[in-house]
Protein backbone atom coordinates (compact mmCIF):
# COMPACT_ATOMS: atom_id res chain seq x y z
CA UNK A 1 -19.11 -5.53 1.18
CA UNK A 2 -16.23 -3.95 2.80
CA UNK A 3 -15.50 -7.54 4.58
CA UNK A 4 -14.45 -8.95 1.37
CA UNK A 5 -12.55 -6.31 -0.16
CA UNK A 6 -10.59 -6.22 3.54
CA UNK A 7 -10.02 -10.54 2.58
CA UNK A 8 -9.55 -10.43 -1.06
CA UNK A 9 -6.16 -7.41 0.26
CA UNK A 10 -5.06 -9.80 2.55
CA UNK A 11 -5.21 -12.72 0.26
CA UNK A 12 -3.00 -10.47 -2.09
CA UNK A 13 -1.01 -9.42 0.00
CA UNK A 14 -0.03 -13.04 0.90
CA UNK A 15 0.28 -14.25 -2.14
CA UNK A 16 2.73 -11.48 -3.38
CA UNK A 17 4.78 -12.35 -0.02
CA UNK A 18 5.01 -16.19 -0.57
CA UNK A 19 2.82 -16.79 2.42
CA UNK A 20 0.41 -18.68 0.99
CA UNK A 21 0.12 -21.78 -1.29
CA UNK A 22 -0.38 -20.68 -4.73
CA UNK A 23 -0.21 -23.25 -8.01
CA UNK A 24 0.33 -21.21 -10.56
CA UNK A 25 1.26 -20.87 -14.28
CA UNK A 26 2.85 -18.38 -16.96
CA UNK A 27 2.46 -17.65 -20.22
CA UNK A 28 -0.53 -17.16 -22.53
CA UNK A 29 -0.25 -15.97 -25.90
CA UNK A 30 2.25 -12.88 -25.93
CA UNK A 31 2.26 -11.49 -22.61
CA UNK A 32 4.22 -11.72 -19.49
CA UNK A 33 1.59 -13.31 -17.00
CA UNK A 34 1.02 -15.46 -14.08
CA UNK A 35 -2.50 -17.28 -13.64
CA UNK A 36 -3.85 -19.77 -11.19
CA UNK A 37 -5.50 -20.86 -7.70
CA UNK A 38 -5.05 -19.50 -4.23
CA UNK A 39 -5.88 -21.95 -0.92
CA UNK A 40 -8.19 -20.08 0.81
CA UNK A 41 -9.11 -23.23 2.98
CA UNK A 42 -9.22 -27.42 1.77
CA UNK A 43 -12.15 -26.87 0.06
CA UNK A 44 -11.98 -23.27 -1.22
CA UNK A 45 -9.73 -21.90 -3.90
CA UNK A 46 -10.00 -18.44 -5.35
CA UNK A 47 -8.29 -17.82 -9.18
CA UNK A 48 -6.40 -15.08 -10.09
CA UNK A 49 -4.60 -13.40 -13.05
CA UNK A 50 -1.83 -11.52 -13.43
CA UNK A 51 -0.76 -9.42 -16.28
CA UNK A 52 2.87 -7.70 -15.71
CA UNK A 53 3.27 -4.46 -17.51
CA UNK A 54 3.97 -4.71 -21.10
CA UNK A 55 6.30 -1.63 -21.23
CA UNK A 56 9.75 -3.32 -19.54
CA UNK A 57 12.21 -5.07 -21.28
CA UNK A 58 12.77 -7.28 -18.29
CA UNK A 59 10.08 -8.89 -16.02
CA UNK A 60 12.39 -7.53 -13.03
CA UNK A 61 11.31 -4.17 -14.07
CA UNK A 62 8.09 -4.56 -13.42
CA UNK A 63 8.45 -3.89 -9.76
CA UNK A 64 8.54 -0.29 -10.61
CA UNK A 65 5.33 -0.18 -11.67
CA UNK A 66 2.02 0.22 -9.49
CA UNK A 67 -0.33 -2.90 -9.05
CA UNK A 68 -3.92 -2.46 -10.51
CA UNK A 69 -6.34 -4.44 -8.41
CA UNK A 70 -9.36 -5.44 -10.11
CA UNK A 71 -12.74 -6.82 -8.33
CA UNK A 72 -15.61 -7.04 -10.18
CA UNK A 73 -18.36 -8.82 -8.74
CA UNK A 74 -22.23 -9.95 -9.14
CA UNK A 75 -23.93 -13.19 -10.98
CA UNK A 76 -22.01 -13.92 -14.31
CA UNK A 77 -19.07 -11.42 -13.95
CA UNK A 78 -16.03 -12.64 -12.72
CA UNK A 79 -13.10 -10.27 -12.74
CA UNK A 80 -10.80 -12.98 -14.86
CA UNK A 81 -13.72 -13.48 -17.14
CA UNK A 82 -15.33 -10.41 -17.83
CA UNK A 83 -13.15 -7.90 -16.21
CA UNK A 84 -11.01 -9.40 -18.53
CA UNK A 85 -11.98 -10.00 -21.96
CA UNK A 86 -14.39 -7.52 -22.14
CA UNK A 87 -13.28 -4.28 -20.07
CA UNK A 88 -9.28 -4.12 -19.24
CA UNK A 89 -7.32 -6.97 -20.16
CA UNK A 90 -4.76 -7.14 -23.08
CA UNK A 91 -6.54 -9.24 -24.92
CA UNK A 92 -10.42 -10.11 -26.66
CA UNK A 93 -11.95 -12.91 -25.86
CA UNK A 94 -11.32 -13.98 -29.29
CA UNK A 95 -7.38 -13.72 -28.45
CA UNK A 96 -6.65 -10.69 -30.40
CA UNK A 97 -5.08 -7.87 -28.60
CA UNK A 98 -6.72 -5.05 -27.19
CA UNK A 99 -4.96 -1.80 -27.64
CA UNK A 100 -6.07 0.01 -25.27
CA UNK A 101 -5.65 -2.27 -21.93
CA UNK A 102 -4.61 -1.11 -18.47
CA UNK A 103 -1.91 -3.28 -18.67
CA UNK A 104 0.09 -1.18 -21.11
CA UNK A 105 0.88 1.14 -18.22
CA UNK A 106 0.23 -0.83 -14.42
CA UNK A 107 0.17 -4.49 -13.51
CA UNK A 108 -2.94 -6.12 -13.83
CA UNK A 109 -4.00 -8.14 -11.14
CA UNK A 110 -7.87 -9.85 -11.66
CA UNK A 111 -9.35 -11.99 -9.05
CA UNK A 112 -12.39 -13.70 -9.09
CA UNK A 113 -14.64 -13.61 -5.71
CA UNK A 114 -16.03 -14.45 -3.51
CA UNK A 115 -14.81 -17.66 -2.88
């Protein structure tokens, strides 16, 4: 409901600002990315993805561009997964590219929840 939507923000929010622990990693196949695991508590972690915008010539410029935030929820699909490989993200599940992803034009930002 609107109680995790209102978590999942904040969670973003913090993670963007370097408030929270985050162990993340870059690259994966052609695309400037960040993936990984947000603390949520000792025994909770919640995994996001990032896809910058493809259409910079520098990473930096990616700030100029708005932040897409997808949530998809329910039994079997996961924003990362799903969301991913089978709706918005730049690539197939079988690793080859998808033309027509958001991330052409917005950063990407998937996370999977709840927690």
């Amino acid at each position: 409901g609107a109680g995790v939507v209102v978590v999942d923000f904040l969670l973003i929010l913090a993670v963007l600002s370097g408030v929270c622990y985050v162990s993340g990693r870059k690259g994966f196949l052609d695309w400037n990315q960040e993936y990984g695991f947000v603390d949520v508590r000792s025994d909770a972690h919640m995994f996001y993805w990032m896809f910058y915008v493809q259409n910079v010539t520098k990473i930096e410029e990616a700030s100029k561009f708005p932040i897409v935030i997808w949530l998809q929820g329910g039994p079997g699909g996961s924003s990362t997964g799903y969301g991913n490989f089978y709706e918005i993200g730049p690539y197939y599940v079988n690793k080859t590219y998808r033309t027509t992803t958001w991330a052409n034009y917005v950063n990407l930002l998937l996370i999977d929840n709840p927690v």
